[in-house]
Protein backbone atom coordinates (compact mmCIF):
# COMPACT_ATOMS: atom_id res chain seq x y z
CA UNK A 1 0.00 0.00 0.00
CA UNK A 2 0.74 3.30 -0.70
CA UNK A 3 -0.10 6.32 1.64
CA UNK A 4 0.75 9.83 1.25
CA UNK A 5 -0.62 13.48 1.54
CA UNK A 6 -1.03 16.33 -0.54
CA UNK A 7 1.44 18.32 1.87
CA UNK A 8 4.57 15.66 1.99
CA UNK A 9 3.73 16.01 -2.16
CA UNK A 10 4.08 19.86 -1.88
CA UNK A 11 7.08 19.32 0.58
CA UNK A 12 8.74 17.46 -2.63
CA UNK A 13 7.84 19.28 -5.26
CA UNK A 14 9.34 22.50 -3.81
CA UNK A 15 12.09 20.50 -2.30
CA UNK A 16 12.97 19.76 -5.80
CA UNK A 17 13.08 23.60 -7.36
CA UNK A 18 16.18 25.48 -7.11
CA UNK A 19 15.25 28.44 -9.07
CA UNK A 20 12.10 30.04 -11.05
CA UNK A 21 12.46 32.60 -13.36
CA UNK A 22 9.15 34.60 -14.86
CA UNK A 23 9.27 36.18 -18.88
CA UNK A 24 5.73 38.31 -19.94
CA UNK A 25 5.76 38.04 -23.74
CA UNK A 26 5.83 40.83 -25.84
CA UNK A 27 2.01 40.64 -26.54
CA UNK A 28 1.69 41.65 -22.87
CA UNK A 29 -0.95 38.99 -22.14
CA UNK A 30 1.23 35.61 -21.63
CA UNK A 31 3.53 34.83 -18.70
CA UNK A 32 5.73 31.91 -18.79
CA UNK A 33 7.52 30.39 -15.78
CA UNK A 34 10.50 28.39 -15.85
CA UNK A 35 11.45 26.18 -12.52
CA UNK A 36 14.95 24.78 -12.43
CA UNK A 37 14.93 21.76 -10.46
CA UNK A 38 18.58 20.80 -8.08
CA UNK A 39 19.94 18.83 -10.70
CA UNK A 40 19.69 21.34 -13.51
CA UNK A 41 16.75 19.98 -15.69
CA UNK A 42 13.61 23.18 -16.30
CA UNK A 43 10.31 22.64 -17.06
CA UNK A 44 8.04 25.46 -17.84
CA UNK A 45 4.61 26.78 -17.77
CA UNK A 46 2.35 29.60 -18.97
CA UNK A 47 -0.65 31.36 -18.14
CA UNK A 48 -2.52 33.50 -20.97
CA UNK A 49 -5.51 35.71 -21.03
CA UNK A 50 -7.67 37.07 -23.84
CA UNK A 51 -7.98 40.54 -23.13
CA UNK A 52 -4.68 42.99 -22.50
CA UNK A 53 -7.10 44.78 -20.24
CA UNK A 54 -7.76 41.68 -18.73
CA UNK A 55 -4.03 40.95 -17.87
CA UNK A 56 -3.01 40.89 -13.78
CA UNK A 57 0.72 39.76 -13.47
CA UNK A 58 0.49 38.86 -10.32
CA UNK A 59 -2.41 35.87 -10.88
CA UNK A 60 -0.44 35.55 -14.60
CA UNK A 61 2.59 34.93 -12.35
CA UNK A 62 0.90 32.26 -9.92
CA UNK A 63 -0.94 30.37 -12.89
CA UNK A 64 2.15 29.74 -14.97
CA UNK A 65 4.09 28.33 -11.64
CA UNK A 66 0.59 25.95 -11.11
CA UNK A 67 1.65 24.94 -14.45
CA UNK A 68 4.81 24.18 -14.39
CA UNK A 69 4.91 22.45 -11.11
CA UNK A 70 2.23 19.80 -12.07
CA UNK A 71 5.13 19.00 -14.58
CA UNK A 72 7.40 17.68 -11.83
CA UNK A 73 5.65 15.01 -10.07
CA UNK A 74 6.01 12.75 -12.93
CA UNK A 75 9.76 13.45 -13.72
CA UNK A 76 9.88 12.78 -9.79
CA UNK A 77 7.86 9.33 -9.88
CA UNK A 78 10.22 8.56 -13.19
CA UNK A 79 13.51 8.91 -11.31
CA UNK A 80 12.89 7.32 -8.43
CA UNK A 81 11.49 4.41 -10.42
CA UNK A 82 15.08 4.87 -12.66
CA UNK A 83 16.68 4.56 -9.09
CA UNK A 84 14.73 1.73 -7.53
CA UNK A 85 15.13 -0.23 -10.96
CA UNK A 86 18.97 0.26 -10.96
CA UNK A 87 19.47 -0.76 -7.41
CA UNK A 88 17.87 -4.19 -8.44
């Protein structure tokens, strides 16, 4: 069996970012996010909306990290699954 929580998840995830950097596209209505994760690798993110009157950086800012961070989990399961197998 497998038993977890949401915050030990959270705990990991953020555990695993050593760096975030934020770009607004020229158009002015797209933010990306890029995390860096502690051994180097980035994934990235974005958060768009239709309107430039619309746009709020801040909630453009916290959408594109949402993003990018449900990215990790998976590259997390993936290497500890690459670890387990090679200790076999």
């Amino acid at each position: 069996m497998c038993f977890h929580s949401a915050t030990s998840d959270a705990r990991v995830i953020e555990a695993a970012i050593a760096g975030e950097t934020y770009t607004i596209l020229p158009s002015g209505r797209v933010t990306v996010c890029e995390l860096t994760l502690q051994n180097g690798f980035t994934v990235r993110g974005e958060s768009a909306c239709v309107f430039i009157e619309n746009f709020d950086a801040e909630m453009g800012r916290r959408i594109a990290r949402e993003n990018a961070v449900r990215q990790i989990w998976p590259l997390l399961g993936y290497a500890l699954r690459d670890k387990l197998a090679a200790a076999q």
